[in-house]
C-alpha atoms as a PDB file:
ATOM      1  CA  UNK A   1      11.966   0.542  16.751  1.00  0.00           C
ATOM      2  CA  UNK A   2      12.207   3.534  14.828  1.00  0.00           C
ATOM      3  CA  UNK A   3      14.407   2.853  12.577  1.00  0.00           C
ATOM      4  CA  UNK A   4      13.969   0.248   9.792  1.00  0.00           C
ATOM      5  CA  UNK A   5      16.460  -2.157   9.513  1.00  0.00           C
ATOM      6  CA  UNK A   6      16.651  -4.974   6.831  1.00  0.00           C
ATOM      7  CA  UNK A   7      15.481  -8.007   8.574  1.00  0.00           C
ATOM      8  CA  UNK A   8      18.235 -10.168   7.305  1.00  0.00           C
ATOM      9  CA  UNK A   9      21.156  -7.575   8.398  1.00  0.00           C
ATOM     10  CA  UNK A  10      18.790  -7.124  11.876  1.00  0.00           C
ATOM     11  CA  UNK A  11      19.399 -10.920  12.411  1.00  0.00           C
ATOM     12  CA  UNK A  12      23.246 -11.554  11.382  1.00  0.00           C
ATOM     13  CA  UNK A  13      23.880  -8.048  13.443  1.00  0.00           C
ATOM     14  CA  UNK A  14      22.043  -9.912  16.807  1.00  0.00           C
ATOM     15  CA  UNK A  15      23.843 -13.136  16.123  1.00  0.00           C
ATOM     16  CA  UNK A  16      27.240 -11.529  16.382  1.00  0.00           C
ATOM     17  CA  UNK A  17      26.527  -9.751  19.521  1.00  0.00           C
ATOM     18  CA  UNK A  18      24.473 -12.511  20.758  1.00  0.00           C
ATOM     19  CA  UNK A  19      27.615 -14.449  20.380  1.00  0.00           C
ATOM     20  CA  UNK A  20      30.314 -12.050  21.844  1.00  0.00           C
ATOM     21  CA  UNK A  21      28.396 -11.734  24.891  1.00  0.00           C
ATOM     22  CA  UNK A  22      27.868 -15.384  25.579  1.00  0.00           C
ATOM     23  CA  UNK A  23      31.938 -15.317  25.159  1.00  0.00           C
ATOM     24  CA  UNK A  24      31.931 -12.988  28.221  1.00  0.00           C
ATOM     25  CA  UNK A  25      31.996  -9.602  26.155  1.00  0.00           C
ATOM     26  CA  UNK A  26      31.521  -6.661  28.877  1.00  0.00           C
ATOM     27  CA  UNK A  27      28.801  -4.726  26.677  1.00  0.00           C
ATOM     28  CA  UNK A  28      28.533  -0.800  27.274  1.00  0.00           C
ATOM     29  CA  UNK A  29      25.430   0.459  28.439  1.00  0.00           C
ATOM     30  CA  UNK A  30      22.323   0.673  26.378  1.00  0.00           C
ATOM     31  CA  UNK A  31      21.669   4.253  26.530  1.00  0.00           C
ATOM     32  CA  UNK A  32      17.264   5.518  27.113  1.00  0.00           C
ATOM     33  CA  UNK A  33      16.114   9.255  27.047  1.00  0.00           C
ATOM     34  CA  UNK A  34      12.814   9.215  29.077  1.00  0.00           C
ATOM     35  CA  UNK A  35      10.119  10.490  26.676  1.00  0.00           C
ATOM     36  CA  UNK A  36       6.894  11.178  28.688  1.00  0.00           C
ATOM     37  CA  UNK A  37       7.296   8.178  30.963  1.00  0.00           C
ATOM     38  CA  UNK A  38       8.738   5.646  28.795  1.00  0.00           C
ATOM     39  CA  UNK A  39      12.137   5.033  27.802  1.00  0.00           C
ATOM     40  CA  UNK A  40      13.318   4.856  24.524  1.00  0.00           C
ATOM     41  CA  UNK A  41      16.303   3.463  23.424  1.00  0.00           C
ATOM     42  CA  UNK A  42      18.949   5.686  21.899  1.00  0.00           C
ATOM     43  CA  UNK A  43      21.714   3.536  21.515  1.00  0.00           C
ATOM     44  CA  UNK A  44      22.101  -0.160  22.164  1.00  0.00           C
ATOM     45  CA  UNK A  45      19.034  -1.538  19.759  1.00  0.00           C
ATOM     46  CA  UNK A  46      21.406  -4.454  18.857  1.00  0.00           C
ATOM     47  CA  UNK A  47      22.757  -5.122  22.016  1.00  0.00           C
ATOM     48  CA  UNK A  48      18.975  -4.849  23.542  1.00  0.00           C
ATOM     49  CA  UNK A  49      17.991  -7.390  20.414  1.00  0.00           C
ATOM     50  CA  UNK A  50      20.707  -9.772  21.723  1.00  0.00           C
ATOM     51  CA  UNK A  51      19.986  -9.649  25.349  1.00  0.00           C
ATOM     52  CA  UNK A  52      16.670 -10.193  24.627  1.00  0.00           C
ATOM     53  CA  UNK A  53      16.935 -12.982  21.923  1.00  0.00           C
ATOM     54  CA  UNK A  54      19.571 -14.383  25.115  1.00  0.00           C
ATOM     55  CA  UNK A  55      16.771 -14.084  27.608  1.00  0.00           C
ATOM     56  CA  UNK A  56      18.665 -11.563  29.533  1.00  0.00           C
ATOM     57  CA  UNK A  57      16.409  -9.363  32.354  1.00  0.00           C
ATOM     58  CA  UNK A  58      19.235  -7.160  32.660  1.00  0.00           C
ATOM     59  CA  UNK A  59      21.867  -5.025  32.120  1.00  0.00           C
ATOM     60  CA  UNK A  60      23.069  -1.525  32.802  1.00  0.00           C
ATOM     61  CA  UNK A  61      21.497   1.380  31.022  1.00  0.00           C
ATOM     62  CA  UNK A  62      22.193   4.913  31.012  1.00  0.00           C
ATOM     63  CA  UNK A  63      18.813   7.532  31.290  1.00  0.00           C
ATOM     64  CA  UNK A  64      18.818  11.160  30.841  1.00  0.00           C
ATOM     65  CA  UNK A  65      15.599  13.439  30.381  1.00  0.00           C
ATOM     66  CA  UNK A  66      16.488  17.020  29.263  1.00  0.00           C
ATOM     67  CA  UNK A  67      13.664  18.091  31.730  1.00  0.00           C
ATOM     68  CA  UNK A  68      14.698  16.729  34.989  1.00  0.00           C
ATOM     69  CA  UNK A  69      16.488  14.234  37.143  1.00  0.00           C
ATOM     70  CA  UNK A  70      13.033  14.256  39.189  1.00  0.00           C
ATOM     71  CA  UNK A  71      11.689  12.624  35.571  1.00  0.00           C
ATOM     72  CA  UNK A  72      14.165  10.028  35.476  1.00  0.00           C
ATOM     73  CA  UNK A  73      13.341   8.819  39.122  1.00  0.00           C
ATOM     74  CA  UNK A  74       9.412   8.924  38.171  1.00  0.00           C
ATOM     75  CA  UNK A  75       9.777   6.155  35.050  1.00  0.00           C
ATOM     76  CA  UNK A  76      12.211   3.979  37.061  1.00  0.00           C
ATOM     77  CA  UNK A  77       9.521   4.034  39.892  1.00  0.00           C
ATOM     78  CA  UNK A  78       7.078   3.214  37.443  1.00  0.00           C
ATOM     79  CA  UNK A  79       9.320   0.615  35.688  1.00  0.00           C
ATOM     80  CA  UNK A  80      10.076  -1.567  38.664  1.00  0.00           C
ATOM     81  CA  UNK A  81       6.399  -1.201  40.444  1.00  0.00           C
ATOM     82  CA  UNK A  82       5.136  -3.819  37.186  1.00  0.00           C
END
């Protein structure tokens, strides 16, 4: 990440969303800019910490690259080939 976060305010901050989602919260999207191939989240770092401390694979993300949509296409590609 980033951005430093207090570990203690990282952990109560997952816990709540960790909790609202496993009481059927419909999340918004986690929002990536593709930078050189890899995507980097740019908002959504708490909801990503709670879907991951949930074991979640997935959930919908929105990508933009101020380059190209060709870009976009390229790390997706590359994402779902491993």
């Amino acid at each position: 990440m980033e951005y430093v976060e207090d570990e203690d305010w990282w952990n109560y901050n997952i816990n709540q969303i960790s909790n609202r989602i496993e009481s059927g919260w419909d999340l918004p999207p986690l929002i990536a800019e593709n930078r050189e191939g890899s995507l980097s989240v740019r908002d959504g770092n708490h909801r990503l910490g709670a879907l991951q401390k949930l074991n979640k694979e997935k959930c919908y993300v929105i990508i933009w690259d101020d380059r190209s949509v060709g870009n976009i296409l390229k790390v997706i590609e590359k994402k779902s080939n491993k």
